[in-house]
C-alpha atoms as a PDB file:
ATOM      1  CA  UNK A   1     -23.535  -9.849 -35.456  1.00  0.00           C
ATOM      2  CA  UNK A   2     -26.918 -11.422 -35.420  1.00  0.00           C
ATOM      3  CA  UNK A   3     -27.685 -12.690 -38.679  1.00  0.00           C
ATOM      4  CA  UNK A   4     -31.446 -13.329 -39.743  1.00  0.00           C
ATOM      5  CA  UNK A   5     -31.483 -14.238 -43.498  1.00  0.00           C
ATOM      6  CA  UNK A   6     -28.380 -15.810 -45.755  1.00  0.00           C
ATOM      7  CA  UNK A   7     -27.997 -18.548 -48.438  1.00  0.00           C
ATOM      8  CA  UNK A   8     -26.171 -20.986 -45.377  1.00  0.00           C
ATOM      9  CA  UNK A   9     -29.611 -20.767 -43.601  1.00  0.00           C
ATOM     10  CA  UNK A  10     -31.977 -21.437 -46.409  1.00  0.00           C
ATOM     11  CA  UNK A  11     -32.969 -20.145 -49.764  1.00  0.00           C
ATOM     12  CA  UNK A  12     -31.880 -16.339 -49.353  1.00  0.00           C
ATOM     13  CA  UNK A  13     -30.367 -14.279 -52.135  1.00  0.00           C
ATOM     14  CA  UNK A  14     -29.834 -11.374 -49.561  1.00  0.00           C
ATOM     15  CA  UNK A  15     -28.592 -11.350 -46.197  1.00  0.00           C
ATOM     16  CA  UNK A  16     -30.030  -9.982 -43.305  1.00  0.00           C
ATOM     17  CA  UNK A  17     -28.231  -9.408 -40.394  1.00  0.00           C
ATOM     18  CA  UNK A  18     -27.995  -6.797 -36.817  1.00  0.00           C
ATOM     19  CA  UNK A  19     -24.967  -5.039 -35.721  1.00  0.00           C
ATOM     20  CA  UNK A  20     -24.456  -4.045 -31.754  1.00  0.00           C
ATOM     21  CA  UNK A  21     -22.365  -2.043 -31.360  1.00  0.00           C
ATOM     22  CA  UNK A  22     -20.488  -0.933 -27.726  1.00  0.00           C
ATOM     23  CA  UNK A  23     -19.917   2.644 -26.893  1.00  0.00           C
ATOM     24  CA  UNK A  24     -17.220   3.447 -28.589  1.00  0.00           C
ATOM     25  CA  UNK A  25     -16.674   0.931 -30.795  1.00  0.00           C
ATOM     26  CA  UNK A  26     -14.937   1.503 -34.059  1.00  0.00           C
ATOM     27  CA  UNK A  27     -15.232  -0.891 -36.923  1.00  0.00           C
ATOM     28  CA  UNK A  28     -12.673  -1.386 -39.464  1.00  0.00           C
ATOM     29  CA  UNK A  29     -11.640   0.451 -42.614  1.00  0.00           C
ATOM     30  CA  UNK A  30     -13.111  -1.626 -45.531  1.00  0.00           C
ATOM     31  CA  UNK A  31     -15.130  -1.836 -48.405  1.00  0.00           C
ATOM     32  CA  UNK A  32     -17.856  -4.033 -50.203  1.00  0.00           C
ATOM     33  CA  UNK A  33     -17.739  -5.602 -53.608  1.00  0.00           C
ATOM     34  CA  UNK A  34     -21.960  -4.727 -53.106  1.00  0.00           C
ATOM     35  CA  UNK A  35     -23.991  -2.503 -51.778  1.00  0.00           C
ATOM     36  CA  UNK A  36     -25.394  -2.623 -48.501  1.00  0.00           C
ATOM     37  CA  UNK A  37     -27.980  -0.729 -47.034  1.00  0.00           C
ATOM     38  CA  UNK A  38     -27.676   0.382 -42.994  1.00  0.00           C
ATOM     39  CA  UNK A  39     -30.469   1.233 -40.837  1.00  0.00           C
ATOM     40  CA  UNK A  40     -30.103   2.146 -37.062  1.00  0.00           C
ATOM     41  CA  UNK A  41     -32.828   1.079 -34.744  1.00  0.00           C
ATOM     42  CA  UNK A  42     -30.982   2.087 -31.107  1.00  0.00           C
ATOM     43  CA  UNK A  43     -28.202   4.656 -30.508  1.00  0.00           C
ATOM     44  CA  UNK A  44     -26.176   6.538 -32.652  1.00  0.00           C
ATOM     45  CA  UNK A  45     -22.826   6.880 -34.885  1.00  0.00           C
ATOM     46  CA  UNK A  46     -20.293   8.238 -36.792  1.00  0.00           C
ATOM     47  CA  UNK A  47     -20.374   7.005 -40.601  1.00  0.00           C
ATOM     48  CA  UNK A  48     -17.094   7.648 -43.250  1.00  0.00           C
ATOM     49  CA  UNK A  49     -17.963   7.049 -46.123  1.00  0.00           C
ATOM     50  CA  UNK A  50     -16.682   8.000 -49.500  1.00  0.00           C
ATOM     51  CA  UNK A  51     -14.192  10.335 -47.644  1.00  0.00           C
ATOM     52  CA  UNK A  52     -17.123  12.126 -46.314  1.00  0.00           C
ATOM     53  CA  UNK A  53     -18.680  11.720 -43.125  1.00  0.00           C
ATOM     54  CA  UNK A  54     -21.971  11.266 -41.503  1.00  0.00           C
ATOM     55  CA  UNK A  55     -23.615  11.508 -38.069  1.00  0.00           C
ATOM     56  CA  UNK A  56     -26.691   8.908 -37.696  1.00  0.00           C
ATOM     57  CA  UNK A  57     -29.242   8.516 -35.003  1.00  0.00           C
ATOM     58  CA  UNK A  58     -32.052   5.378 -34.809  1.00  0.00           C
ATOM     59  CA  UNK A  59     -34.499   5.994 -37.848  1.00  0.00           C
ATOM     60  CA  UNK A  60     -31.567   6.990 -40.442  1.00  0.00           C
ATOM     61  CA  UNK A  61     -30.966   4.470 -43.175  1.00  0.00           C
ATOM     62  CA  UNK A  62     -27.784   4.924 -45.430  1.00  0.00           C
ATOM     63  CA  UNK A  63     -27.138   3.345 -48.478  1.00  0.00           C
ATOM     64  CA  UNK A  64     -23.467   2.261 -48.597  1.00  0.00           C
ATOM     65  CA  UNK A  65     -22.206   1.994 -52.338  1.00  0.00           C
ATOM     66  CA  UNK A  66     -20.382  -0.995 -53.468  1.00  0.00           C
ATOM     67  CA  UNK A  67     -16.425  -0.052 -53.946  1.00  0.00           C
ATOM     68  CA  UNK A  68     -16.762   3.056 -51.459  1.00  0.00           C
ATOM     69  CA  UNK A  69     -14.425   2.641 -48.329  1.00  0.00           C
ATOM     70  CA  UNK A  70     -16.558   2.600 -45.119  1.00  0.00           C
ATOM     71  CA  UNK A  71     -15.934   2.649 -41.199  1.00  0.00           C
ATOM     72  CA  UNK A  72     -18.682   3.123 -38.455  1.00  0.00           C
ATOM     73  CA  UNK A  73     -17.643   4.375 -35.397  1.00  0.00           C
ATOM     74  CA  UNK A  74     -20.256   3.786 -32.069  1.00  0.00           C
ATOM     75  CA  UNK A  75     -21.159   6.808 -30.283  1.00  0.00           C
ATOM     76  CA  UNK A  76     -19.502   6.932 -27.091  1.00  0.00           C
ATOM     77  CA  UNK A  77     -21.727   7.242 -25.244  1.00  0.00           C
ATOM     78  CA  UNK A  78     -24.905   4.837 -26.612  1.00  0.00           C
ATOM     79  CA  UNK A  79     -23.691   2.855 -29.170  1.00  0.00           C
ATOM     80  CA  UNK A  80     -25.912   1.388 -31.290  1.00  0.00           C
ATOM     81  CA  UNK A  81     -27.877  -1.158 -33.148  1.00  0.00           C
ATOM     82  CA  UNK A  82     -28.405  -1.468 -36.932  1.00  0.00           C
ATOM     83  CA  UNK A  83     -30.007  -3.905 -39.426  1.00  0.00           C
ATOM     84  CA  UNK A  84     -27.671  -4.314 -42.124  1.00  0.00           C
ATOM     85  CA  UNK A  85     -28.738  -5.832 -45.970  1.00  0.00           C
ATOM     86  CA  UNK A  86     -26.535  -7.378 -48.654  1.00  0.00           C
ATOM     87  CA  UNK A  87     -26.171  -9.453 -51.704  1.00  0.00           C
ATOM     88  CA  UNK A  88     -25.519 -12.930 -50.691  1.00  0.00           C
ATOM     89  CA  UNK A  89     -22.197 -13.793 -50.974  1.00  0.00           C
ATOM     90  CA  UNK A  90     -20.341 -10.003 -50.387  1.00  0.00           C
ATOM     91  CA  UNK A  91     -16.747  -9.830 -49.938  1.00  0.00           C
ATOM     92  CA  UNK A  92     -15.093  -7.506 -48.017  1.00  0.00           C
ATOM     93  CA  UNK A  93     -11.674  -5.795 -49.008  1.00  0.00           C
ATOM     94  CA  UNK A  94      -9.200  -3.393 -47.015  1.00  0.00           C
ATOM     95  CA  UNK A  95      -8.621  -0.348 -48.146  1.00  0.00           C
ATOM     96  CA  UNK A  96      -5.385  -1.756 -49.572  1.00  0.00           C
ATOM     97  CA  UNK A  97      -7.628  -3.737 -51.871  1.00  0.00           C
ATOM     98  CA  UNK A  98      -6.547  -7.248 -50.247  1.00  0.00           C
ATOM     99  CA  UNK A  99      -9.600  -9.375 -49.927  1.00  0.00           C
ATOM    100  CA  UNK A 100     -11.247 -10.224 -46.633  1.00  0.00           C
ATOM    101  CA  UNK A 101     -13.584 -12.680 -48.244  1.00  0.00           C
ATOM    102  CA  UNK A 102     -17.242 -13.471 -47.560  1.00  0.00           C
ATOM    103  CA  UNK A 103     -18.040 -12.586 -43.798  1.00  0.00           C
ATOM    104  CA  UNK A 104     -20.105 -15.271 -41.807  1.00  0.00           C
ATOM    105  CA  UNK A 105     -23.267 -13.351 -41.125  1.00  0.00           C
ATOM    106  CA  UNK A 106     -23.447 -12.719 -45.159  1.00  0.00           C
ATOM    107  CA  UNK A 107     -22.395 -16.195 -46.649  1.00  0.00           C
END
């Protein structure tokens, strides 16, 4: 994570942040106490979301609601990059509902 904008670096009520993401990758199973809004510049990937899922390529944009379980998955072969916004101060949960807290590139 790259992060570009959050309250720890001055004055921002949303964070701002890029994702790289290796071929293959797979991110966690999780959810947001926000929204966040996900648009891929490079590459590709899988997106569940809400139980339903979503192929994305660079130009796509997908508005994650707050509450809704999420994973990203990299394409294999490409991966990807994304700018990523949120609320200052998010927390992440697992899908169990035990809280992550506020990641770094958001606080």
């Amino acid at each position: 994570m790259t992060t570009f904008a959050s309250p720890t670096q001055g004055g921002a009520s949303r964070s701002l942040w890029k994702v790289e993401a290796r071929p293959g990758a797979e991110g966690p199973v999780h959810d947001f106490d926000s929204e966040q809004v996900w648009s891929w510049v490079a590459g590709a990937a899988t997106v569940e979301l809400g139980g339903r899922t979503y192929t994305v390529t660079a130009g796509d944009t997908v508005v994650m609601p707050a509450r809704t379980v999420r994973r990203v998955l990299a394409d294999p072969g490409h991966g990807y990059t994304a700018v990523v916004t949120a609320p200052a101060g998010a927390r992440a949960f697992g899908p169990d509902g035990a809280e992550f807290g506020v990641p770094p590139w958001i606080a």
